[in-house]
Protein backbone atom coordinates (compact mmCIF):
# COMPACT_ATOMS: atom_id res chain seq x y z
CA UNK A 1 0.00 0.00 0.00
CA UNK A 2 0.81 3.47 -0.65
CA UNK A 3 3.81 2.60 -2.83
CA UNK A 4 7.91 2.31 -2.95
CA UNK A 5 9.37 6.02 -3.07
CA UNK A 6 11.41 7.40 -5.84
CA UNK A 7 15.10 5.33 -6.57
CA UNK A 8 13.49 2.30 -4.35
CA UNK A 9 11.57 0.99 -6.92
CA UNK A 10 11.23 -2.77 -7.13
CA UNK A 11 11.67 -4.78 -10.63
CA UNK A 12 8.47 -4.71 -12.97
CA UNK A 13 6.23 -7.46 -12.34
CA UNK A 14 6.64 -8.26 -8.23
CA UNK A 15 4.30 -5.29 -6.76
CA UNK A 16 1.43 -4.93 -9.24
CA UNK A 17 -0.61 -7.48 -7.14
CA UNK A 18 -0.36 -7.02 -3.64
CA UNK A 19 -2.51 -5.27 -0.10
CA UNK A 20 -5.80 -6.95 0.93
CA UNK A 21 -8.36 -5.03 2.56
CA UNK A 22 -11.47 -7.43 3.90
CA UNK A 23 -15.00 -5.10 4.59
CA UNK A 24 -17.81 -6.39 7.03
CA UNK A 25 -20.25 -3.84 7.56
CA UNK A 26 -24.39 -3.43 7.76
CA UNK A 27 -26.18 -0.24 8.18
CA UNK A 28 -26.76 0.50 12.54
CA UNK A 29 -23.29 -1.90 13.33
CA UNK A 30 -19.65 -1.74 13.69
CA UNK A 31 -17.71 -1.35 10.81
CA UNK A 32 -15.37 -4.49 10.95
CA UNK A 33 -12.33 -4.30 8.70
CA UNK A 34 -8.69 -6.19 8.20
CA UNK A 35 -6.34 -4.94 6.42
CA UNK A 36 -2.94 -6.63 5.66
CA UNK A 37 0.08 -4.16 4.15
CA UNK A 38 2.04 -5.18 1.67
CA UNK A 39 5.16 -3.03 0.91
CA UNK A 40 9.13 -2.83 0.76
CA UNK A 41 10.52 -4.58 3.32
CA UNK A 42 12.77 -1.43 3.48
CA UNK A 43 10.21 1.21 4.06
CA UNK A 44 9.90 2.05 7.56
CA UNK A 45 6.90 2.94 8.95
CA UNK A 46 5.28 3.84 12.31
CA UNK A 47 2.35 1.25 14.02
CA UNK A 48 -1.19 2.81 14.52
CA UNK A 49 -1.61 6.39 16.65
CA UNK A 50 -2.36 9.93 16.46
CA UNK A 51 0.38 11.21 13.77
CA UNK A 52 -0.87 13.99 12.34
CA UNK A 53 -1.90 16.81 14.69
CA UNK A 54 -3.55 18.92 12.16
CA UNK A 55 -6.33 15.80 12.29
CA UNK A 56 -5.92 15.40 16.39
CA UNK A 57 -9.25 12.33 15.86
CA UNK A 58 -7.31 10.34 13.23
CA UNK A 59 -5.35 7.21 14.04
CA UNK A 60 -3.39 4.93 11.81
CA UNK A 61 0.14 3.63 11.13
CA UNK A 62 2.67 6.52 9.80
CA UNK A 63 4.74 5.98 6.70
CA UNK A 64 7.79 7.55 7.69
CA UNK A 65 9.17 8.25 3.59
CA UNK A 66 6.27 10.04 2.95
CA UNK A 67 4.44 10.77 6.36
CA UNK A 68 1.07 9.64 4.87
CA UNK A 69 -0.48 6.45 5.77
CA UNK A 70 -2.14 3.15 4.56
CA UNK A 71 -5.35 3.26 6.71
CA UNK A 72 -6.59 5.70 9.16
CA UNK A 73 -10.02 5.84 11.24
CA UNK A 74 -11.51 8.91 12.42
CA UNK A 75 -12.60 8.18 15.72
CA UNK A 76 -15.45 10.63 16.00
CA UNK A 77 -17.21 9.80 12.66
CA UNK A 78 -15.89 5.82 12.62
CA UNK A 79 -14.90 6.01 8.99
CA UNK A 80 -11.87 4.33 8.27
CA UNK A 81 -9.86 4.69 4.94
CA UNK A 82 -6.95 2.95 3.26
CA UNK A 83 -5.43 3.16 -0.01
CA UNK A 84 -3.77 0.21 -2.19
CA UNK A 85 -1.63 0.15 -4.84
CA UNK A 86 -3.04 -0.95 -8.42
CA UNK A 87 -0.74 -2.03 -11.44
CA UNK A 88 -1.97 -0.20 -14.12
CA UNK A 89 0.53 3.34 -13.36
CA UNK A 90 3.22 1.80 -10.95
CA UNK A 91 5.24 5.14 -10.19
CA UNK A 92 3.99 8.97 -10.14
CA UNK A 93 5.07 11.56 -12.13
CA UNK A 94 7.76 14.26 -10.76
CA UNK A 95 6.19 16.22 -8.32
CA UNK A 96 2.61 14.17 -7.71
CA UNK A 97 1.43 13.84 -4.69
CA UNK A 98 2.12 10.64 -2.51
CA UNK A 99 -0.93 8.01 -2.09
CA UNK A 100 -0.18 8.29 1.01
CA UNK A 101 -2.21 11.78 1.35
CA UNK A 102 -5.69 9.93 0.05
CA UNK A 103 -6.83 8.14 2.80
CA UNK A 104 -5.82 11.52 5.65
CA UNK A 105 -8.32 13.03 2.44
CA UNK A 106 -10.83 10.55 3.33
CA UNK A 107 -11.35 10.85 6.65
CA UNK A 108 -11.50 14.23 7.18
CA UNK A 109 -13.78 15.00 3.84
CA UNK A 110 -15.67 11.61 3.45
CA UNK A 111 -16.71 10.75 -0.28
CA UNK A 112 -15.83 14.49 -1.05
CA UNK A 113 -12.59 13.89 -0.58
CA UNK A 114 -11.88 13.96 -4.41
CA UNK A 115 -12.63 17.94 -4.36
CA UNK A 116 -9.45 18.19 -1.89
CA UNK A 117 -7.13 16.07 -3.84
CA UNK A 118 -4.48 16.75 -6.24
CA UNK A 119 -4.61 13.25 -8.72
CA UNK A 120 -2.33 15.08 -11.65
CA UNK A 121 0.28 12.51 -11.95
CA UNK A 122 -0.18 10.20 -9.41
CA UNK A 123 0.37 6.62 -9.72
CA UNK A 124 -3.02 4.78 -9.89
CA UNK A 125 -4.69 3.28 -6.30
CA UNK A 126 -7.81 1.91 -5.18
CA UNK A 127 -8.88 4.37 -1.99
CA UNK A 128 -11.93 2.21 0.02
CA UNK A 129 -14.05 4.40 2.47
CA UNK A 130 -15.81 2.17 5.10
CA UNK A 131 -18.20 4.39 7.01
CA UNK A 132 -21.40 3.13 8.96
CA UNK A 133 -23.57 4.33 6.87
CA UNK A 134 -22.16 2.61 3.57
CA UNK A 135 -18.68 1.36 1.65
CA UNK A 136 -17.29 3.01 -0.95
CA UNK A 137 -14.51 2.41 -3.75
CA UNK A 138 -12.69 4.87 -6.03
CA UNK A 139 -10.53 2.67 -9.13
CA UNK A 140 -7.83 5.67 -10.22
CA UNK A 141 -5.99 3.69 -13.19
CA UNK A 142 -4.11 7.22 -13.74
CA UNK A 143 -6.26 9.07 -15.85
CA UNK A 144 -9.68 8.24 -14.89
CA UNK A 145 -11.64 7.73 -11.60
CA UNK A 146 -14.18 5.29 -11.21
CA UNK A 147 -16.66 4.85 -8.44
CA UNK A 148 -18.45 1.61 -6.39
CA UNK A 149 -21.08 1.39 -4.48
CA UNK A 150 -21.12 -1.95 -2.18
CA UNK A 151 -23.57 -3.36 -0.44
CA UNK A 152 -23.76 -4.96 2.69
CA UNK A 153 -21.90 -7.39 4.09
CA UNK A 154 -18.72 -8.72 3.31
CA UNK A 155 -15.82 -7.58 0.73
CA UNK A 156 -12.73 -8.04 -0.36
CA UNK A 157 -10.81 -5.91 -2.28
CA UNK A 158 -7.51 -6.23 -3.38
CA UNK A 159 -4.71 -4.44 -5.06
CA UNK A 160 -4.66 -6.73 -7.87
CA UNK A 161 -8.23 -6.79 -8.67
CA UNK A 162 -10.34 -9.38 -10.00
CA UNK A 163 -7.04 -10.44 -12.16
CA UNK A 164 -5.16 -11.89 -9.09
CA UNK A 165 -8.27 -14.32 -8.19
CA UNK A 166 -7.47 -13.43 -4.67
CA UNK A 167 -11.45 -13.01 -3.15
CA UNK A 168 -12.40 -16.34 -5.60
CA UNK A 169 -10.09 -18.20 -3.00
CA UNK A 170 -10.61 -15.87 0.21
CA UNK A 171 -13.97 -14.25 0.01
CA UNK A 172 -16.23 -17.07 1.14
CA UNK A 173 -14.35 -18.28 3.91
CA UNK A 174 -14.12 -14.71 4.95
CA UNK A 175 -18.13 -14.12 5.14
CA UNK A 176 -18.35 -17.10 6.81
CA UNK A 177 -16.26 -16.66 9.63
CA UNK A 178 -16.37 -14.90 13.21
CA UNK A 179 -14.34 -10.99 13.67
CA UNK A 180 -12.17 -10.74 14.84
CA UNK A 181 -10.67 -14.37 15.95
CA UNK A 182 -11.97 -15.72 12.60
CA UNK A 183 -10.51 -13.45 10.78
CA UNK A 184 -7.45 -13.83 12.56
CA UNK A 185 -6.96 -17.61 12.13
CA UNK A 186 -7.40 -17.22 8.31
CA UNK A 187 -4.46 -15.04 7.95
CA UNK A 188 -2.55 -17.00 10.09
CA UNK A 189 -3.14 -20.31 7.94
CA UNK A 190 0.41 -20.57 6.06
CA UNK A 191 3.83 -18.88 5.91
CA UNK A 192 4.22 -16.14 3.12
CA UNK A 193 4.66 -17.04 -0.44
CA UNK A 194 5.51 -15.95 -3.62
CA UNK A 195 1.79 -16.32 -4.90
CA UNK A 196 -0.46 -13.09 -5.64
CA UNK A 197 -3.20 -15.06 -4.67
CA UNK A 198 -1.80 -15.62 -1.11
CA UNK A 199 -3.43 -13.69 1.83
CA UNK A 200 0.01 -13.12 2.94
CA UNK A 201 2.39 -13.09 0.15
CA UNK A 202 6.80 -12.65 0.11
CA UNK A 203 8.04 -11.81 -3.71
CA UNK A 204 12.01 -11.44 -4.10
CA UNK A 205 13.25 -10.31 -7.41
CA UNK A 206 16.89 -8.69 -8.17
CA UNK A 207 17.17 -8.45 -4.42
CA UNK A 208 14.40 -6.55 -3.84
CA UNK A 209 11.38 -8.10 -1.68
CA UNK A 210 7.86 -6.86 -1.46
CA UNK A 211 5.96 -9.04 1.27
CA UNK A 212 3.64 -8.64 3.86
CA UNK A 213 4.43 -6.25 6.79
CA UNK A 214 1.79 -5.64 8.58
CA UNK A 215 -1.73 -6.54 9.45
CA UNK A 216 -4.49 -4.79 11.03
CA UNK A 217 -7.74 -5.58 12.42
CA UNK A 218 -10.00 -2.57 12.64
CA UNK A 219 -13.91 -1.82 14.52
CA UNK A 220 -15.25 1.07 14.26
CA UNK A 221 -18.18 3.03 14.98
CA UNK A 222 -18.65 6.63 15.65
CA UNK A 223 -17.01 7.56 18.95
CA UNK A 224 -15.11 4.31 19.63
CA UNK A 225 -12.37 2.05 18.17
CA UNK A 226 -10.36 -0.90 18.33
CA UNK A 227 -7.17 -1.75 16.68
CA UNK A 228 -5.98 -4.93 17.00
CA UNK A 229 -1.94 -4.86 15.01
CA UNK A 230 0.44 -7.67 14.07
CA UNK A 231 3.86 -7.78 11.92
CA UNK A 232 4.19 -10.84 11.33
CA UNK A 233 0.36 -11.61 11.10
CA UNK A 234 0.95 -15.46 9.85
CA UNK A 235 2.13 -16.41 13.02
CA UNK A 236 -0.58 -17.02 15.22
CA UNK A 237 0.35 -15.16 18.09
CA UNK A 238 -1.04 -11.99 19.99
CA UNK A 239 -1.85 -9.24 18.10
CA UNK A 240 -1.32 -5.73 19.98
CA UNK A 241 -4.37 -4.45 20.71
CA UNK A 242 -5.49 -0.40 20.54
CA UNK A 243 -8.72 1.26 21.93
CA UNK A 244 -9.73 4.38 22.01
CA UNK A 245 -13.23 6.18 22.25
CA UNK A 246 -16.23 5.98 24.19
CA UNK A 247 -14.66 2.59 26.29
CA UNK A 248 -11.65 4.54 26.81
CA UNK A 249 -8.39 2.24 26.55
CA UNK A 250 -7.74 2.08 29.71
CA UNK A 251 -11.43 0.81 30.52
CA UNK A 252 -10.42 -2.09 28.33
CA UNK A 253 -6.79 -2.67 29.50
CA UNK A 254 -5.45 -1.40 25.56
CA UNK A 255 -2.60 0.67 24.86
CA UNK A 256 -3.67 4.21 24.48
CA UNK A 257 -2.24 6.04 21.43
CA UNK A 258 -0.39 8.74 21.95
């Protein structure tokens, strides 16, 4: 998600299908979302808090190239946003804005978030809005922007699109299982691999590697959330867990962000 910076750019053909974001909501509930980051194993980024003081309600993990993110909630309003990569413009034009910037867009100006941006040259992304009143899609392939309506219930949505297959092997077992420990067993069901249709995924090419660094289980609904964080999701173990909201974190024995 969000992309390699400038003179870090992996070989053609080992980043055009990776990030999986999994949707469960229904209109009056939680919005229930995972989220598992694929990037540079390089790029260093920051776990889930408040980053960005100009947006003191927003929480999500800081890329620290660019200082945007990959998915951030707004606490008050419960809409969460993330942004994934999509293959058909891999790198930006000099000077475009990082995709990094969309989902900070989406949060604080919900589907009119498009009126704030700046898409000239940037590299093409799929931005996903999950609010609890509804989840929306934007497809930016680097000219044009296309928009989804989803209905409820459970989606999948993946960097690769339909092309990688990915929700034909995932979605089902997806719907059909409980949030969060569901969820959580499903990622943890195998090592990564150097498949695009793997929930967790390792590519290596001219010693670059893309895989997996991060996975994030996020509820939200306006007022309260819960982050539960992993990076090495496959493994089974605990995830860190992050509350914040109306059950304050320290009601629930969570770390508080900062």
């Amino acid at each position: 998600m969000a992309g390699a910076p400038a003179g870090a750019l992996a070989p053609q053909g080992i980043i055009d299908r990776v990030c999986t974001v999994v949707v469960r909501w229904s209109s009056g509930g939680p919005v229930r979302i995972l989220a598992l980051r694929d990037e540079l194993t390089t790029r260093e980024f920051d776990d889930p808090g408040r980053w960005w003081p100009e947006l003191p309600d927003v929480v999500g993990g800081r890329d620290r190239t660019a200082g945007g993110t990959w998915c951030a909630t707004d606490v008050g309003t419960g809409i969460t946003a993330l942004v994934l990569n999509r293959p058909r413009k891999r790198t930006a034009d000099p000077g475009a804005a990082s995709r990094g910037v969309l989902p900070l867009l989406g949060v604080a100006h919900g589907p009119d978030w498009v009126s704030h941006a700046r898409l000239d040259g940037m590299a093409s992304f799929l931005l996903v809005l999950a609010a609890p009143d509804g989840l929306t899609t934007w497809d930016f392939d680097g000219t044009s922007l296309r928009t989804t309506e989803h209905v409820e219930g459970t989606t999948m949505v993946t960097s690769g699109g339909p092309e990688d297959r990915k929700a034909d092997r995932h979605l089902a077992a997806f719907t059909a299982a409980s949030y969060p420990e569901g969820w959580r067993r499903l990622v943890a069901t195998g090592p990564p691999q150097d498949d695009p249709g793997a929930l967790v995924v390792r590519h290596e090419k001219a010693g670059v590697v893309y895989a997996t660094v991060f996975g994030e289980l996020v509820e939200a609904r306006p007022g309260d959330l819960r982050i539960e964080f992993s990076r090495r999701p496959w493994e089974g173990t605990a995830w860190q867990v992050l509350g914040t909201g109306a059950r304050s974190c320290r009601e629930r024995g969570s770390r508080c962000p900062e």
